[in-house]
C-alpha atoms as a PDB file:
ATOM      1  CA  UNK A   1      13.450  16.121-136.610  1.00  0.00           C
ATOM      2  CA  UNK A   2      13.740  17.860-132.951  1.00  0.00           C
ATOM      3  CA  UNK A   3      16.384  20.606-134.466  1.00  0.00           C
ATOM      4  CA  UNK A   4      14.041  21.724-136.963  1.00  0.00           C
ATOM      5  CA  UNK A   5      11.445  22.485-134.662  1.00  0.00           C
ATOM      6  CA  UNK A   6      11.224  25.439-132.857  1.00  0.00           C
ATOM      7  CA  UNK A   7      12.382  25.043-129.081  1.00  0.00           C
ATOM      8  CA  UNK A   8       8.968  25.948-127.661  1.00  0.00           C
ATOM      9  CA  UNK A   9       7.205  24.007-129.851  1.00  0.00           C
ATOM     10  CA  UNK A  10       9.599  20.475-129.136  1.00  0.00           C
ATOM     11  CA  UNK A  11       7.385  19.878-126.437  1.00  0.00           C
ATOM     12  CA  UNK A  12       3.823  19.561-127.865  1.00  0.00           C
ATOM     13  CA  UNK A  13       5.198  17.716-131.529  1.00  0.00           C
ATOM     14  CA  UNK A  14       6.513  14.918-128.659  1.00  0.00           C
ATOM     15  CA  UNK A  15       2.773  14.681-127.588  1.00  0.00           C
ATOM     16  CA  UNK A  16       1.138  14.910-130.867  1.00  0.00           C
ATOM     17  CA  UNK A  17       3.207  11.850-132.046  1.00  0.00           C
ATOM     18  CA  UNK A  18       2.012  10.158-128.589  1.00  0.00           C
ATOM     19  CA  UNK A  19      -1.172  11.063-129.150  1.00  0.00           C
ATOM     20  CA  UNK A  20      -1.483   9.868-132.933  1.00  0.00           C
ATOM     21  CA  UNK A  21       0.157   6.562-131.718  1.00  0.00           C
ATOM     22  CA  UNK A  22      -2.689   5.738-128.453  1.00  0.00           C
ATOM     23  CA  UNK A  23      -5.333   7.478-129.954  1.00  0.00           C
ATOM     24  CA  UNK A  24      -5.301   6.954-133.981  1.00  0.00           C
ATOM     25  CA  UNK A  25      -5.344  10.779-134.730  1.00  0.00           C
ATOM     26  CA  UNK A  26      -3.281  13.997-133.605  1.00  0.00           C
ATOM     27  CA  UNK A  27      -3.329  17.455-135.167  1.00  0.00           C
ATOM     28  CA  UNK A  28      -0.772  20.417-134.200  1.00  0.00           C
ATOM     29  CA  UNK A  29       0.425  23.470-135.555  1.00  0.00           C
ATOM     30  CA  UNK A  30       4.227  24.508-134.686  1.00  0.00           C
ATOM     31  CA  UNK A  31       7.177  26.161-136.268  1.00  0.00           C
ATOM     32  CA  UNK A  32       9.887  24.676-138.520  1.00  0.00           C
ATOM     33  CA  UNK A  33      12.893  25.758-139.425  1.00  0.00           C
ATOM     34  CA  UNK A  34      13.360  26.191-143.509  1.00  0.00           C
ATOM     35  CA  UNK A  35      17.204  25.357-145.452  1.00  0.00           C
ATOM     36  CA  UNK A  36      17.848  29.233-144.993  1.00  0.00           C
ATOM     37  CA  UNK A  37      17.163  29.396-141.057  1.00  0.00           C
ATOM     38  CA  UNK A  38      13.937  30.755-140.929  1.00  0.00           C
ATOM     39  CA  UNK A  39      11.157  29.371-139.195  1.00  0.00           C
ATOM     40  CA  UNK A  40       7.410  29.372-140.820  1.00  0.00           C
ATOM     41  CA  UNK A  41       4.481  27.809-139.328  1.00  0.00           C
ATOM     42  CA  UNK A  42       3.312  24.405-140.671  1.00  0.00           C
ATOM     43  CA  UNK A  43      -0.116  22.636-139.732  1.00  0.00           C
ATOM     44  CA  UNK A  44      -0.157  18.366-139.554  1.00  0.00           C
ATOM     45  CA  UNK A  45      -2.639  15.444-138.908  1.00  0.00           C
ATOM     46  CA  UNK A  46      -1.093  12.373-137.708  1.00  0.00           C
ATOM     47  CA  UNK A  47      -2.357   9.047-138.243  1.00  0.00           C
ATOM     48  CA  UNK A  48      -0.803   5.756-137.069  1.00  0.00           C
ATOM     49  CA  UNK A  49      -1.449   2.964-138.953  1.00  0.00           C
ATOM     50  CA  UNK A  50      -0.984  -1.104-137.850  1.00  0.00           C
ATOM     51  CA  UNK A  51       1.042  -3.324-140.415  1.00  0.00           C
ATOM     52  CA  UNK A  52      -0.265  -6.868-139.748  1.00  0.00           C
ATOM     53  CA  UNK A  53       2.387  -8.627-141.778  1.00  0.00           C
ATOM     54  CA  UNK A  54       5.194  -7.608-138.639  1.00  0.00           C
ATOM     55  CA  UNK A  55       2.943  -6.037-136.187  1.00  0.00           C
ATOM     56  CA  UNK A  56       4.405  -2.860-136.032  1.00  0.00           C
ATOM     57  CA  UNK A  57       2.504   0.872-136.240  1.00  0.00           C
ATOM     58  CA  UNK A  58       4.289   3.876-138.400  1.00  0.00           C
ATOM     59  CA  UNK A  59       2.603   7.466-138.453  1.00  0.00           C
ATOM     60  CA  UNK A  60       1.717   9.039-141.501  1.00  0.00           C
ATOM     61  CA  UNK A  61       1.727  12.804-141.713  1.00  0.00           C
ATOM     62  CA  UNK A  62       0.595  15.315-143.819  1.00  0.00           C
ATOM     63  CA  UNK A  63       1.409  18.869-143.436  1.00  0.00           C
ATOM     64  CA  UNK A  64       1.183  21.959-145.155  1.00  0.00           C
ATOM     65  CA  UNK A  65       2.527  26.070-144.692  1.00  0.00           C
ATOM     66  CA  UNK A  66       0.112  28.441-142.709  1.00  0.00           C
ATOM     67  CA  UNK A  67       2.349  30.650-142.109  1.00  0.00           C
ATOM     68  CA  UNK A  68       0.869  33.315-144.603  1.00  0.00           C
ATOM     69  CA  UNK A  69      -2.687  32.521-142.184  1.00  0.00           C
ATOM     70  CA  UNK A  70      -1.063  32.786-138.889  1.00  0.00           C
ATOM     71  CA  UNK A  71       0.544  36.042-139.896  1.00  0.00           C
ATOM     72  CA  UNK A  72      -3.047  37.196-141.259  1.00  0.00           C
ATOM     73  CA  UNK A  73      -4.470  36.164-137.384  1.00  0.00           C
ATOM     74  CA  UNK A  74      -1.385  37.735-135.641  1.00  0.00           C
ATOM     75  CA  UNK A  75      -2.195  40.792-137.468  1.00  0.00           C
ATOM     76  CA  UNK A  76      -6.180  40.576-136.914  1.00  0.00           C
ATOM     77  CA  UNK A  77      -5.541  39.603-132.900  1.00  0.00           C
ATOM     78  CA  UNK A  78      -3.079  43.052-132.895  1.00  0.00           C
ATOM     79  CA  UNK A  79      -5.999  44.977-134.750  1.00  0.00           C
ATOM     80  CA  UNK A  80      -8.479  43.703-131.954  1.00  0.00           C
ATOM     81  CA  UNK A  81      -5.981  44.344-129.024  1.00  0.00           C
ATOM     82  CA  UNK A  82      -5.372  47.522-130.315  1.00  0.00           C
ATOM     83  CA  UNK A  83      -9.004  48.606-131.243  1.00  0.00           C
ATOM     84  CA  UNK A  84     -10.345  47.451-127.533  1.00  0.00           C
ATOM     85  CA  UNK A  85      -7.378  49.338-126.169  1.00  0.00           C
ATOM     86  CA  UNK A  86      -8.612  52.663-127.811  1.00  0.00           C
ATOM     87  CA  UNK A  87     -12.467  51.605-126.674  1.00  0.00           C
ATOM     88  CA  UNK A  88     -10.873  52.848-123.135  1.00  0.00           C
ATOM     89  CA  UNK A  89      -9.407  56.201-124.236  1.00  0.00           C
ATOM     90  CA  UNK A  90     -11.037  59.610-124.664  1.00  0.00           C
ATOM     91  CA  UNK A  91     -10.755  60.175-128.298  1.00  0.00           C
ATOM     92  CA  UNK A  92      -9.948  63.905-127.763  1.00  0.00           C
ATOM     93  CA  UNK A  93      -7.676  63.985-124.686  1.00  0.00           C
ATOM     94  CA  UNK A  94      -5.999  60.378-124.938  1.00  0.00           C
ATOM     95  CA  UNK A  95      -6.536  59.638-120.948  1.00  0.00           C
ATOM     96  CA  UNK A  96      -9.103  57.398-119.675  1.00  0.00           C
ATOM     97  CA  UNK A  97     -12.321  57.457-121.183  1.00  0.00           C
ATOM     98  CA  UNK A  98     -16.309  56.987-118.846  1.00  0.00           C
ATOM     99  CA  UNK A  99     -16.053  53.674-119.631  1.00  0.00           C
ATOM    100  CA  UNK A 100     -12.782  52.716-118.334  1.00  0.00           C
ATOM    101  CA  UNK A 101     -13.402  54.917-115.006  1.00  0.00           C
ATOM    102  CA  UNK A 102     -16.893  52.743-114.730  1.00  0.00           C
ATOM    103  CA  UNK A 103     -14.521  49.328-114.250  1.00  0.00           C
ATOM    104  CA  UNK A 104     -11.507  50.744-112.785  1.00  0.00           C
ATOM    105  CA  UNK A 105     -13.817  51.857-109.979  1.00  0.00           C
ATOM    106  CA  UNK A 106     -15.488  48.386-109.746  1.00  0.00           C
ATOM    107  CA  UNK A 107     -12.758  46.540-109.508  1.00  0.00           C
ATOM    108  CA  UNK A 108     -10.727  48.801-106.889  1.00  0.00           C
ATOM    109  CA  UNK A 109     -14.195  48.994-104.905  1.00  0.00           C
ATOM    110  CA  UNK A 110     -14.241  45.471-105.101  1.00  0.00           C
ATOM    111  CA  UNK A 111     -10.479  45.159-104.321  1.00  0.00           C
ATOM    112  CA  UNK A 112     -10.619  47.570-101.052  1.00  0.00           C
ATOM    113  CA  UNK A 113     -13.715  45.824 -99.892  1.00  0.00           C
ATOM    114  CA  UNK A 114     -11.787  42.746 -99.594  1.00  0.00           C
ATOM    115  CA  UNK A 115      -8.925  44.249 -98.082  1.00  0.00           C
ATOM    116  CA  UNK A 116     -10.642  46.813 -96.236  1.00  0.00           C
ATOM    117  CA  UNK A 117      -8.514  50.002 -97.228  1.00  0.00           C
ATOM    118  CA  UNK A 118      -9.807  53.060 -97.988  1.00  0.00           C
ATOM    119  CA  UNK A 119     -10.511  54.536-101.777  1.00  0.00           C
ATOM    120  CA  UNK A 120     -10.071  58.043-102.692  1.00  0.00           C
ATOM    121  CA  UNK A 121     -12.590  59.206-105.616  1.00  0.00           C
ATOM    122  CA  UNK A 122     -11.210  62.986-106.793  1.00  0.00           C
ATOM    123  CA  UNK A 123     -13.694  64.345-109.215  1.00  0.00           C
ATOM    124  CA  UNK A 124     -13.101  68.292-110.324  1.00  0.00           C
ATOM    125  CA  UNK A 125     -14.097  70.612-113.727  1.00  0.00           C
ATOM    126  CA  UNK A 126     -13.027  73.770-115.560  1.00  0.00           C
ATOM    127  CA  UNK A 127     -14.076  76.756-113.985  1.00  0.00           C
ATOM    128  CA  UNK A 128     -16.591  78.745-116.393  1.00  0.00           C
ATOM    129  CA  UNK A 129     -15.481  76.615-119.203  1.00  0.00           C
ATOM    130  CA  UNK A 130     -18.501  77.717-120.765  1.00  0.00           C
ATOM    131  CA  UNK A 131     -17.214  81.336-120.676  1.00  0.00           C
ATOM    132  CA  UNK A 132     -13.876  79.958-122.023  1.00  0.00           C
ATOM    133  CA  UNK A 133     -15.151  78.196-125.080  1.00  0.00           C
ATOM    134  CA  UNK A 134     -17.390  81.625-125.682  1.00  0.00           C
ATOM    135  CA  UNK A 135     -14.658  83.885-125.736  1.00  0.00           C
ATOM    136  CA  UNK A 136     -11.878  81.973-127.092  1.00  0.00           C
ATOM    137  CA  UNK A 137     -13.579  79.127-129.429  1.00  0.00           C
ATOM    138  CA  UNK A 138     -14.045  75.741-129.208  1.00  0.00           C
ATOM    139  CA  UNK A 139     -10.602  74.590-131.063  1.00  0.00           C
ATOM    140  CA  UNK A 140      -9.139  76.359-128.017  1.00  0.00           C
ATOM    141  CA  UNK A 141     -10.884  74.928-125.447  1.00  0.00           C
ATOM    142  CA  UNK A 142     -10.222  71.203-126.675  1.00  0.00           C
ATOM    143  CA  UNK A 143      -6.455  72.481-126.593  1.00  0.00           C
ATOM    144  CA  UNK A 144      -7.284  73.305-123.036  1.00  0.00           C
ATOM    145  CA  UNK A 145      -9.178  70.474-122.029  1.00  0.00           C
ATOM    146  CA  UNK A 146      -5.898  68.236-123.649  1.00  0.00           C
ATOM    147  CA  UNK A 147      -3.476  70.309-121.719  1.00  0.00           C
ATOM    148  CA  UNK A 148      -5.184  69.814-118.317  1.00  0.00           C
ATOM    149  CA  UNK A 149      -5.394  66.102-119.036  1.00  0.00           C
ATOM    150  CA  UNK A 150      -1.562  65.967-119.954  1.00  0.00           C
ATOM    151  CA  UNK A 151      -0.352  68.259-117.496  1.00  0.00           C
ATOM    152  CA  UNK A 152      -1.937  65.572-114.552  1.00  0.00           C
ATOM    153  CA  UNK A 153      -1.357  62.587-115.957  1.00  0.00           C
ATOM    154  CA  UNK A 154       2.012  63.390-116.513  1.00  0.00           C
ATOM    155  CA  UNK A 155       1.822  64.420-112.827  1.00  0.00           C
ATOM    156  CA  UNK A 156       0.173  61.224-111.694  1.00  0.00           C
ATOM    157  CA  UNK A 157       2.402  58.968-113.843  1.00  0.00           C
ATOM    158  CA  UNK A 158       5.204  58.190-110.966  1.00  0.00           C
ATOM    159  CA  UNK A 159       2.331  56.371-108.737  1.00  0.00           C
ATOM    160  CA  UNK A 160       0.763  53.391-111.149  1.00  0.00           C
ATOM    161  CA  UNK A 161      -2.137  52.795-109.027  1.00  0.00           C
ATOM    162  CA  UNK A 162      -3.312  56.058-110.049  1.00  0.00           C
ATOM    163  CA  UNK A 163      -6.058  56.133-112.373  1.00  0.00           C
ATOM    164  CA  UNK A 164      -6.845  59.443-114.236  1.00  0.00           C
ATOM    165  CA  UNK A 165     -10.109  59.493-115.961  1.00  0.00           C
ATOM    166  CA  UNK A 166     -12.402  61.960-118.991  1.00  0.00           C
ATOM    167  CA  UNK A 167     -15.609  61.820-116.883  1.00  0.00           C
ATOM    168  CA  UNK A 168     -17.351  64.039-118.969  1.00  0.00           C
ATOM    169  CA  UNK A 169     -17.626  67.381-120.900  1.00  0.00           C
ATOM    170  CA  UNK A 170     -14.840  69.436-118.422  1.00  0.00           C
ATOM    171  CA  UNK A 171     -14.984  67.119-115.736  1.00  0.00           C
ATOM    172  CA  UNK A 172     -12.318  64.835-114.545  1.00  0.00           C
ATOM    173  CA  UNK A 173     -11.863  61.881-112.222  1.00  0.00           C
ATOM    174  CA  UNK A 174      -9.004  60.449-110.308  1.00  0.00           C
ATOM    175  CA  UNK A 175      -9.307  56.802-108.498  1.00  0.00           C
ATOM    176  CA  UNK A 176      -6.946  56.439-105.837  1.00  0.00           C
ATOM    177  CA  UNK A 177      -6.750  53.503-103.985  1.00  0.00           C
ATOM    178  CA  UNK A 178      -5.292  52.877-100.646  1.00  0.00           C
ATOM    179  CA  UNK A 179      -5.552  56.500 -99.753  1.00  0.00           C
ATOM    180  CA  UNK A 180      -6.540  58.108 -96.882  1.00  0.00           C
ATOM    181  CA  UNK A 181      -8.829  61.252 -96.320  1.00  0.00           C
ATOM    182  CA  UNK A 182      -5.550  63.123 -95.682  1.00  0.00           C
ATOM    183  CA  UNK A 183      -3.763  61.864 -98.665  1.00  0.00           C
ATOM    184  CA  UNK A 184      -6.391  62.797-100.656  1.00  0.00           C
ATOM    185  CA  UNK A 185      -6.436  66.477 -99.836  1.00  0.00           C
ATOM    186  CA  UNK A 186      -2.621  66.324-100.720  1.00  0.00           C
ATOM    187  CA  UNK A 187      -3.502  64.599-103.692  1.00  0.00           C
ATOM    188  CA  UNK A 188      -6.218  67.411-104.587  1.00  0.00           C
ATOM    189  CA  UNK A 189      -3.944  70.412-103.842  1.00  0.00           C
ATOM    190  CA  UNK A 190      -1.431  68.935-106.234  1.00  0.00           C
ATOM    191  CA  UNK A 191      -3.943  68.791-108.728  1.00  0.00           C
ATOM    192  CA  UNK A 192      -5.138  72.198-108.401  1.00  0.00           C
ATOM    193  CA  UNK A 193      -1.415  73.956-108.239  1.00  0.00           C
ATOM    194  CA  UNK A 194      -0.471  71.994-111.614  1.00  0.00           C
ATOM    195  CA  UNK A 195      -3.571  73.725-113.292  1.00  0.00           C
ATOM    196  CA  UNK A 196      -2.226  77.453-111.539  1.00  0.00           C
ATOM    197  CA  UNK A 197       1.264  76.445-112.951  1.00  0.00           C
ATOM    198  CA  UNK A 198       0.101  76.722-116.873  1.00  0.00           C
ATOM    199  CA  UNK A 199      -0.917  79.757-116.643  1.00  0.00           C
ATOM    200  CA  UNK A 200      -3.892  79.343-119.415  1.00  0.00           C
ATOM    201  CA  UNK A 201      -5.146  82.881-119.883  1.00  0.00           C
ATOM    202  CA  UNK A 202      -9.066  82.918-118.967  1.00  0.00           C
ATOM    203  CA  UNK A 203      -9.763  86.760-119.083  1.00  0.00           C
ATOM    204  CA  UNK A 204     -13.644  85.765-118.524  1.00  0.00           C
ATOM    205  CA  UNK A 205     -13.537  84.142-115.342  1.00  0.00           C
ATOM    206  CA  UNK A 206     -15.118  85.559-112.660  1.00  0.00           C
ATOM    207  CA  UNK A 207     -12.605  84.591-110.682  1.00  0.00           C
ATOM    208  CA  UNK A 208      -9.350  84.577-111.910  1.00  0.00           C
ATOM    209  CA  UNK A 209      -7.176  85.687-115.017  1.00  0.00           C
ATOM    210  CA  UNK A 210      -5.965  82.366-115.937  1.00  0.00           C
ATOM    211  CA  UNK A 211      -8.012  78.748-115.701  1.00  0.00           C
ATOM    212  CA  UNK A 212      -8.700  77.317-112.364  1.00  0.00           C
ATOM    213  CA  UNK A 213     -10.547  74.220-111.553  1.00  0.00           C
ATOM    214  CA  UNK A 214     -12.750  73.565-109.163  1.00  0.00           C
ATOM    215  CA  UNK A 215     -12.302  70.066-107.018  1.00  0.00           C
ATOM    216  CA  UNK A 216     -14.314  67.850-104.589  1.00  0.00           C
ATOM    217  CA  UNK A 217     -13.154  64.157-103.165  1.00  0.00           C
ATOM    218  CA  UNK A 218     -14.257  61.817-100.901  1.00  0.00           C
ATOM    219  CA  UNK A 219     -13.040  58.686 -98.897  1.00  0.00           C
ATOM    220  CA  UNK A 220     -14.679  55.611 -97.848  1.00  0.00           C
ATOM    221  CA  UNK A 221     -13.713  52.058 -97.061  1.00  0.00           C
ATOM    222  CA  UNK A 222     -16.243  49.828 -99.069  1.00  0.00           C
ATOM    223  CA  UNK A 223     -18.368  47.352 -97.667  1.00  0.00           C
ATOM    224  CA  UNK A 224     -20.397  45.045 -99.181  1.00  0.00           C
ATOM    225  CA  UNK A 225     -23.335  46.429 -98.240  1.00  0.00           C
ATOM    226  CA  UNK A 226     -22.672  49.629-100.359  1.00  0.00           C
ATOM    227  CA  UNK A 227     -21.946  50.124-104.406  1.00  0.00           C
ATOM    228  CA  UNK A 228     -19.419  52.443-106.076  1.00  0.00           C
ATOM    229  CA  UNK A 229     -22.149  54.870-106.604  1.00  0.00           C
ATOM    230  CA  UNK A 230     -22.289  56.128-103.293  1.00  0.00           C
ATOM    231  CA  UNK A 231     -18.775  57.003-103.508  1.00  0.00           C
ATOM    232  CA  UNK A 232     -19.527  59.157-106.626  1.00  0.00           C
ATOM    233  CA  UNK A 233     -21.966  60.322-104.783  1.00  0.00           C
ATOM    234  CA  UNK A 234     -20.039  61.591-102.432  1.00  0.00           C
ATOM    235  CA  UNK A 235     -17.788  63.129-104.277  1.00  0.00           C
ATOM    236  CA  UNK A 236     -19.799  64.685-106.653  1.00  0.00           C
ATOM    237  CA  UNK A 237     -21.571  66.315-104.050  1.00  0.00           C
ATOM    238  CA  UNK A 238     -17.831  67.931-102.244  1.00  0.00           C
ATOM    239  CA  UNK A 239     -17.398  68.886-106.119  1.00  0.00           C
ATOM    240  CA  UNK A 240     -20.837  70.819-105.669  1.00  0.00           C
ATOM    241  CA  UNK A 241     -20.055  72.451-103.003  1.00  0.00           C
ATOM    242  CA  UNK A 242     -16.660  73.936-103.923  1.00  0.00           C
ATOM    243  CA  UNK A 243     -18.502  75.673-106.504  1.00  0.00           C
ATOM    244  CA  UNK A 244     -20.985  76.953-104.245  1.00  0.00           C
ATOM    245  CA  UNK A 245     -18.355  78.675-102.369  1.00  0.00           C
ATOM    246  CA  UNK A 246     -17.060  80.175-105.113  1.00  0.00           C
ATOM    247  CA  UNK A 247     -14.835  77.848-107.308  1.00  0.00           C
ATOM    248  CA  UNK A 248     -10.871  77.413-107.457  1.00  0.00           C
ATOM    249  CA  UNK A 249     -11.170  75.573-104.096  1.00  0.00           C
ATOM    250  CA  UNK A 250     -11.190  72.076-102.782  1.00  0.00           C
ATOM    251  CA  UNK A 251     -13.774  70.571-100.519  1.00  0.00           C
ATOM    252  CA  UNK A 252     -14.125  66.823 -99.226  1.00  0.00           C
ATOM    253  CA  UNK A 253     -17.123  65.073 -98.057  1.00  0.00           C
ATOM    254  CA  UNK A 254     -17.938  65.341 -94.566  1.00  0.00           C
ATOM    255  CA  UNK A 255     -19.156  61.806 -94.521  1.00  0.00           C
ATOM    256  CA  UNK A 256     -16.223  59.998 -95.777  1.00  0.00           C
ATOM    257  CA  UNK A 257     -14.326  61.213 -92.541  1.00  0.00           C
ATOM    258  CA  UNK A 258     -16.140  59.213 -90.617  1.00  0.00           C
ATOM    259  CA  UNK A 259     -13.764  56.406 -89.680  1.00  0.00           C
ATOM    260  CA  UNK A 260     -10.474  57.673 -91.539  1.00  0.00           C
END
């Protein structure tokens, strides 16, 4: 019976006829190969049963084909995989949605806390976006908003421990663990010289001809006395403060050089 069964499957059959024979009662599922060579999924209960006459104990089974339910389940577990795999993504620009960047975070917070390495938290916006979506539409600006996100991930995509993130509106956040204060700035100006390199005409900037964003980051090494918020924090408040000087510039917080 061994070459009809499928090869990963030889294993647990051996145990369910084991089991039927100690026990009374086994049930498996496993694949069998049909006349033609294909294999289809069958479903059995086992039952040994004691002939008094010579002692001995044979096992009954009864199977039947679920191979038209276990293709039903395969397709309703993709479905599921695939429907909790867009619950992460920003419907509009296909990166990292709030959600994702909310565990991300947690986990490498968590991670460098244990290790005690440094995380790098880059958050940065659209200059005058508002301005942008006045003069040229909204249509337009989603087109922008996609090709910022593209432009950087595609940037970002040769380091995997990058994590590139919608945070909201114009806004965008980058999670960088294991990076120093100094990598981080590198990191930032990177970001910010992609942008320049598009060229997207913005003729009602204040500042500029063409779209320019405006960035702030911070660095810490977590303890456990402290949450991922402070982090944000921190870098939400070097994000202020490049726009207070004027936009299309980078600033860090002072307080995550402490140490770094």
């Amino acid at each position: 019976m061994e070459i009809f069964i499928h090869p990963d499957d030889v294993a647990q059959t051996k145990d369910m006829f084991e089991k039927a024979l100690h026990e009374g009662v086994a049930e498996s599922t496993y694949r069998y190969r049909t006349s033609i060579g294909d294999y289809v999924w069958i479903e059995s209960t086992l039952k040994s049963v004691h002939f008094e006459e010579d002692g001995s104990k044979k096992v009954i089974i009864v199977s039947r084909n679920i191979t038209d339910r276990k293709l039903t389940e395969q397709k309703l577990q993709e479905a599921n995989q695939l429907l909790n795999q867009l619950s992460y993504l920003d419907g509009l620009t296909g990166i990292a949605n709030r959600r994702y960047f909310d565990e991300t975070l947690d986990k490498a917070w968590t991670n460098s806390s244990i290790s005690h390495t440094p995380i790098t938290l880059i958050m940065f916006d659209i200059d005058y976006f508002k301005k942008y979506n006045d003069t040229y539409g909204h249509l337009t600006g989603d087109f922008c908003l996609q090709s910022i996100a593209q432009a950087i991930n595609n940037q970002m995509a040769v380091n995997s421990h990058y994590t590139l993130c919608r945070y909201g509106g114009e806004e965008f956040a980058l999670i960088s663990p294991s990076t120093t204060m100094e990598e981080g700035m590198k990191i930032a100006y990177q970001i910010q010289e992609t942008i320049k390199l598009l060229k997207i005409p913005h003729i009602s900037s204040d500042i500029a001809d063409i779209v320019t964003l405006s960035i702030g980051f911070a660095t810490m090494v977590p303890t456990t006395l402290e949450k991922p918020q402070a982090l944000i924090q921190m870098a939400d408040s070097a994000l202020y403060l490049s726009k207070t000087k004027g936009r299309n510039t980078i600033s860090s917080s002072h307080l995550s050089m402490e140490g770094l």
